[in-house]
C-alpha atoms as a PDB file:
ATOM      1  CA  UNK A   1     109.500  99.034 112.520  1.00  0.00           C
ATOM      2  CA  UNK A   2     111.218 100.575 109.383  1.00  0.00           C
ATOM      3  CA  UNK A   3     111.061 103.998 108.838  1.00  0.00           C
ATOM      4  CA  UNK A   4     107.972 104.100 106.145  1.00  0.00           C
ATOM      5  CA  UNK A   5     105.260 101.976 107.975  1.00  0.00           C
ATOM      6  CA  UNK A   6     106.641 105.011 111.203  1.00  0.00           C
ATOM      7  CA  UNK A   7     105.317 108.057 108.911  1.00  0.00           C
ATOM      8  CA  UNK A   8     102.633 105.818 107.187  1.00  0.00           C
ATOM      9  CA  UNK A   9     101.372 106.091 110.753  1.00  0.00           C
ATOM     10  CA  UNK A  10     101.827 109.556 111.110  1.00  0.00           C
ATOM     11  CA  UNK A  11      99.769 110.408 107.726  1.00  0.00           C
ATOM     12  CA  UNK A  12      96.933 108.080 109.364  1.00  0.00           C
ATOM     13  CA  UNK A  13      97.415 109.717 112.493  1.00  0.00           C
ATOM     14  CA  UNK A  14      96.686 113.062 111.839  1.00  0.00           C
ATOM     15  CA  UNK A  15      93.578 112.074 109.906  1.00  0.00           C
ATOM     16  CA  UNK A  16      92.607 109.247 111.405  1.00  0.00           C
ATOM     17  CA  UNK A  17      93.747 110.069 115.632  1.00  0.00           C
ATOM     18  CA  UNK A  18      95.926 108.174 117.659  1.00  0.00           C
ATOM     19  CA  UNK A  19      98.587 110.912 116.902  1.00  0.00           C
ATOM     20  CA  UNK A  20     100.651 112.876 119.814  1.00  0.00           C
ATOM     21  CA  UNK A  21      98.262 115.623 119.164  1.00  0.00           C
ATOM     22  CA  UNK A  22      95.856 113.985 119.853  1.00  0.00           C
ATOM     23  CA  UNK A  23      93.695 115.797 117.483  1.00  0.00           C
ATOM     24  CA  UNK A  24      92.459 114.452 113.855  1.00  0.00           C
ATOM     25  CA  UNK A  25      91.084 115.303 110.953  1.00  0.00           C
ATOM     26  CA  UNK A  26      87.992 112.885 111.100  1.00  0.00           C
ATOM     27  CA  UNK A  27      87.528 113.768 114.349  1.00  0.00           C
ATOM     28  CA  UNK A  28      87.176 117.148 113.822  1.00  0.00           C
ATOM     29  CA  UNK A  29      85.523 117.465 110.524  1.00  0.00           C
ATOM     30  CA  UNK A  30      83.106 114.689 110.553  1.00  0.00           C
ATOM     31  CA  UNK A  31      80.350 117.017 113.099  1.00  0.00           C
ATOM     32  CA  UNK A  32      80.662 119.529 110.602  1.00  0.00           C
ATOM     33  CA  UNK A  33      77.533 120.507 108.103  1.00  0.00           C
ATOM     34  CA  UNK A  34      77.709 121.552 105.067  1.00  0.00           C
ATOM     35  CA  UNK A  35      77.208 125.535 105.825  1.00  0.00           C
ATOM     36  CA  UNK A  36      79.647 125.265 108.804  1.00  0.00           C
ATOM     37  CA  UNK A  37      82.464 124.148 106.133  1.00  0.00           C
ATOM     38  CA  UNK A  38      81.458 126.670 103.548  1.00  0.00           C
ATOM     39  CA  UNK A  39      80.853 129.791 105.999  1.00  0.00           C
ATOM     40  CA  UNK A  40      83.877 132.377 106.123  1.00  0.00           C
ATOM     41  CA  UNK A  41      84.568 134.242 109.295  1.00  0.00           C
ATOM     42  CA  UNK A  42      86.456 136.833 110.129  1.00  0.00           C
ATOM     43  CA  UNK A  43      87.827 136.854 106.341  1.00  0.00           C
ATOM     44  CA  UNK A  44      90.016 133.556 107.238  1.00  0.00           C
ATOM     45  CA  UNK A  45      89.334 130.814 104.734  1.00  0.00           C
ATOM     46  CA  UNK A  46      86.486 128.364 104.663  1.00  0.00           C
ATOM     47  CA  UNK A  47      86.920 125.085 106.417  1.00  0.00           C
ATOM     48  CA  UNK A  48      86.120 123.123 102.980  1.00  0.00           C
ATOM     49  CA  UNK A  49      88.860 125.873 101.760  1.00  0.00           C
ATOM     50  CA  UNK A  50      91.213 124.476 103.542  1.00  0.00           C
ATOM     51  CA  UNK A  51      90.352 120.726 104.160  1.00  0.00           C
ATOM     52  CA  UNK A  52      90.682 121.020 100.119  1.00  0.00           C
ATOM     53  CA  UNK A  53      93.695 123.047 100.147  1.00  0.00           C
ATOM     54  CA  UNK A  54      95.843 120.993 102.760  1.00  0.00           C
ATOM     55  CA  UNK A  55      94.682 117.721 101.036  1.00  0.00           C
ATOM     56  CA  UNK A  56      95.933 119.006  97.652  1.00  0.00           C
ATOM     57  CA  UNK A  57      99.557 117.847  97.822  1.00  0.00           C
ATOM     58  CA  UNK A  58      98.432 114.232  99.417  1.00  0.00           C
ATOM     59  CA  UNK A  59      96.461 113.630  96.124  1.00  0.00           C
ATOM     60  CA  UNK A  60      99.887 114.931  94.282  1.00  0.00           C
ATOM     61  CA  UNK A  61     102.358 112.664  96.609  1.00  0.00           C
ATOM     62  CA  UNK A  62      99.650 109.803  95.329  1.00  0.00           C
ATOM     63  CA  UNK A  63     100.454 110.532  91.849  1.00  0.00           C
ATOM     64  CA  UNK A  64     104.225 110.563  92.516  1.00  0.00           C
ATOM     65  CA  UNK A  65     104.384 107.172  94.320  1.00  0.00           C
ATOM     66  CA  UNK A  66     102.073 105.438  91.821  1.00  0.00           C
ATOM     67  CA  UNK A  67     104.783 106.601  89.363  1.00  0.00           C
ATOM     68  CA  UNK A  68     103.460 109.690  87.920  1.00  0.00           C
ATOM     69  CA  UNK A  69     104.423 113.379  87.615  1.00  0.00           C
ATOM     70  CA  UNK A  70     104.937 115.976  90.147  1.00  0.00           C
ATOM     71  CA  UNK A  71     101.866 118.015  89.069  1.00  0.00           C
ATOM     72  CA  UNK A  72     100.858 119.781  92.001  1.00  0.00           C
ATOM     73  CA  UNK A  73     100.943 123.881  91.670  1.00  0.00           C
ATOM     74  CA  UNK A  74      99.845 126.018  94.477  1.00  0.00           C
ATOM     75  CA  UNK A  75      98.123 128.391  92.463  1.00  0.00           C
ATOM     76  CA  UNK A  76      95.323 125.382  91.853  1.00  0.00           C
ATOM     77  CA  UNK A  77      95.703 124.139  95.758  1.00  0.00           C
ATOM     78  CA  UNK A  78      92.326 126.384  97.183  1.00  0.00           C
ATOM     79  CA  UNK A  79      90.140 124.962  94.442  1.00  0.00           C
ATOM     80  CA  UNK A  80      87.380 123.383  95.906  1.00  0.00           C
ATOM     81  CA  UNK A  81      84.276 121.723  94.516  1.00  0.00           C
ATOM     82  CA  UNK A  82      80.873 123.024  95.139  1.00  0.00           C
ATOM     83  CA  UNK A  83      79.630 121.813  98.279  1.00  0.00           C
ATOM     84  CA  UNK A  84      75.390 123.022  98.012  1.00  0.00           C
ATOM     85  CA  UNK A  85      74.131 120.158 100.328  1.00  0.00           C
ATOM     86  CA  UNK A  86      75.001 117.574 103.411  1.00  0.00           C
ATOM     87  CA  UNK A  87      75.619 115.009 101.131  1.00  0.00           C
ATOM     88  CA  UNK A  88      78.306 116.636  98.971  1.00  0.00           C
ATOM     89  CA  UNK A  89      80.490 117.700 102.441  1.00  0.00           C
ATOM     90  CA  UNK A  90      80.514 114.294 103.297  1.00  0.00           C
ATOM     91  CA  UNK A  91      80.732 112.808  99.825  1.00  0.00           C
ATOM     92  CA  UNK A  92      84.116 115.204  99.909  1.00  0.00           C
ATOM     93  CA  UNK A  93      85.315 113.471 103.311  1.00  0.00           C
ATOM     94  CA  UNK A  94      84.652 110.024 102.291  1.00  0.00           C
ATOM     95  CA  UNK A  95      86.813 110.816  99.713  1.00  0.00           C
ATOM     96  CA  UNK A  96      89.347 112.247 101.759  1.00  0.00           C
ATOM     97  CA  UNK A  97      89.592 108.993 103.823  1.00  0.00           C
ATOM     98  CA  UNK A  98      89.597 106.772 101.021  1.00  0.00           C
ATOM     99  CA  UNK A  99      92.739 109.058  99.605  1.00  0.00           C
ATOM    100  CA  UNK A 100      94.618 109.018 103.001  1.00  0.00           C
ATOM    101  CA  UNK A 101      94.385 104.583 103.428  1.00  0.00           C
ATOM    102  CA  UNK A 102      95.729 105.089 100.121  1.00  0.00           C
ATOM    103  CA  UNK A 103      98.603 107.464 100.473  1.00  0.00           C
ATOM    104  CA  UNK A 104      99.409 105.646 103.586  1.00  0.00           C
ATOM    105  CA  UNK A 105      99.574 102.215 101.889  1.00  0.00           C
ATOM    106  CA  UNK A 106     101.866 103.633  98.852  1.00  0.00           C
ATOM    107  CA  UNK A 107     103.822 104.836 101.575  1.00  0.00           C
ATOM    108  CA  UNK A 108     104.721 102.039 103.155  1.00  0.00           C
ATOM    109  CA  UNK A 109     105.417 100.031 100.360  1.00  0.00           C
ATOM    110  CA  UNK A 110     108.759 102.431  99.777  1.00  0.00           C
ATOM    111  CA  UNK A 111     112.145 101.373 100.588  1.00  0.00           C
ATOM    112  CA  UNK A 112     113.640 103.095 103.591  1.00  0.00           C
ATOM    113  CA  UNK A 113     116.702 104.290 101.556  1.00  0.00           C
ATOM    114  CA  UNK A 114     113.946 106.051  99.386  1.00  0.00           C
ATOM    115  CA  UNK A 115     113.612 108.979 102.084  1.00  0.00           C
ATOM    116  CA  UNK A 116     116.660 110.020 101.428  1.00  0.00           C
ATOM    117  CA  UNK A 117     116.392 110.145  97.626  1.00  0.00           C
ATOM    118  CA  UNK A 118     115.195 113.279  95.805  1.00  0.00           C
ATOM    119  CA  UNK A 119     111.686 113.959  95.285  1.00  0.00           C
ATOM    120  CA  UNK A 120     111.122 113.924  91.501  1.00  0.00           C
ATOM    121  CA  UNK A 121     113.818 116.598  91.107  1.00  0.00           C
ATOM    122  CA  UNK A 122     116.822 117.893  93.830  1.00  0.00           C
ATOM    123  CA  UNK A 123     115.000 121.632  94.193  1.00  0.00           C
ATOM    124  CA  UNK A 124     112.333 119.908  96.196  1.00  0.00           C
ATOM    125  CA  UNK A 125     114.494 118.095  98.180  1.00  0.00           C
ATOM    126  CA  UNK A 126     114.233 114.170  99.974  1.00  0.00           C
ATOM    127  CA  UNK A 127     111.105 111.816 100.105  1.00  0.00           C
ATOM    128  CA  UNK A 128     111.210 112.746 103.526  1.00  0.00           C
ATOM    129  CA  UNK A 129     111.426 115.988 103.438  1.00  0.00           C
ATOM    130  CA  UNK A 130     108.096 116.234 100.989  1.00  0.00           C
ATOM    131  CA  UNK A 131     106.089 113.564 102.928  1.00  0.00           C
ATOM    132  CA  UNK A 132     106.977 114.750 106.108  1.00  0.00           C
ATOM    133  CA  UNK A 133     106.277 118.761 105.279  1.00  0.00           C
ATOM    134  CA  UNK A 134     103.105 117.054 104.017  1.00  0.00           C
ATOM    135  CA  UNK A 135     102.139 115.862 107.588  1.00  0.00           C
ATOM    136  CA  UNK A 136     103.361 119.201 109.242  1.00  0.00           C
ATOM    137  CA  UNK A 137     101.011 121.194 106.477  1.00  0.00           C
ATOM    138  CA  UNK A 138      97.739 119.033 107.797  1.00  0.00           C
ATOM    139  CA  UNK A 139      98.451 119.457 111.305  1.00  0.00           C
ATOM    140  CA  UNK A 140      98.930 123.480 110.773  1.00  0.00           C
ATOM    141  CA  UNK A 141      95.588 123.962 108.880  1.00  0.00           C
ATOM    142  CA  UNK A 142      94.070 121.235 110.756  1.00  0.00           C
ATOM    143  CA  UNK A 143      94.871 123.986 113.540  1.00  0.00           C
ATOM    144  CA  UNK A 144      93.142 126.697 111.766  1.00  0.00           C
ATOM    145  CA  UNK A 145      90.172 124.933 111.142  1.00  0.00           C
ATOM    146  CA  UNK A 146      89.485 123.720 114.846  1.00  0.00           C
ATOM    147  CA  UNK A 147      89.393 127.178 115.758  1.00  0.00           C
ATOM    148  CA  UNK A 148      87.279 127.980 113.045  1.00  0.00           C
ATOM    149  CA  UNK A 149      85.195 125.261 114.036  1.00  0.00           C
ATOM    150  CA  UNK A 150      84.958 126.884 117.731  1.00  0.00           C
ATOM    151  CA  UNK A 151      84.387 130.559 116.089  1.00  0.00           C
ATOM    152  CA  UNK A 152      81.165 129.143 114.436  1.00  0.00           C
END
């Protein structure tokens, strides 16, 4: 199996399950309502806060492998639409999963030697690298939102 259908998976693993962690983002977000995934606790960050905020850079790596810019700044990474009723938290995840298929599939469309090539510019480093610290930034804030999910 070449190397970009292997983290293809991984993306779709940590939203879809079947990962090691056995822990996913639809999983855990799809039982959520709309005032669960706007209420702060504790002063940590709204679940929509940071379903938005991890999700960020997969919408910019989708702009980078359709051939676009890097255009992602972290400043504009907690933005999050208003979410007032049901059907606007889940409007947000169906989003979300349509996004993810998509990154996925852009994904494995790459060469293998491309994960060793520079993302956009050498500061940020390999393909790899950037996809892959992708992956590890869902998993940690997936994290953070389970236990906010148990909190509530």
């Amino acid at each position: 199996m070449s190397i970009a259908k292997q983290i293809a998976g991984h993306l779709r693993g940590i939203y879809f399950g079947g990962n090691w962690t056995v822990s996913s983002l639809k999983e855990h977000l799809s039982d959520i309502t709309w005032q669960q995934a706007t209420t702060r606790v504790h002063g940590f960050n709204s679940i929509v806060s940071l379903t938005c905020h991890s999700t960020y850079y997969v919408k910019a790596l989708i702009n980078v492998l359709q051939g676009g810019t890097l255009e992602a700044k972290d400043e504009f990474s907690f933005i999050t639409p208003p979410i007032n009723l049901q059907q606007d938290w889940e409007q947000l995840l169906a989003n979300l999963w349509i996004e993810a298929e998509h990154a996925a599939s852009l994904i494995e469309q790459l060469p293998d030697s491309r994960f060793t090539e520079n993302f956009t510019d050498e500061k940020y480093g390999s393909y790899y690298r950037n996809i892959q610290g992708i992956i590890e930034h869902l998993h940690y804030h997936l994290g953070q939102m389970v236990l906010i999910k148990k909190i509530l």
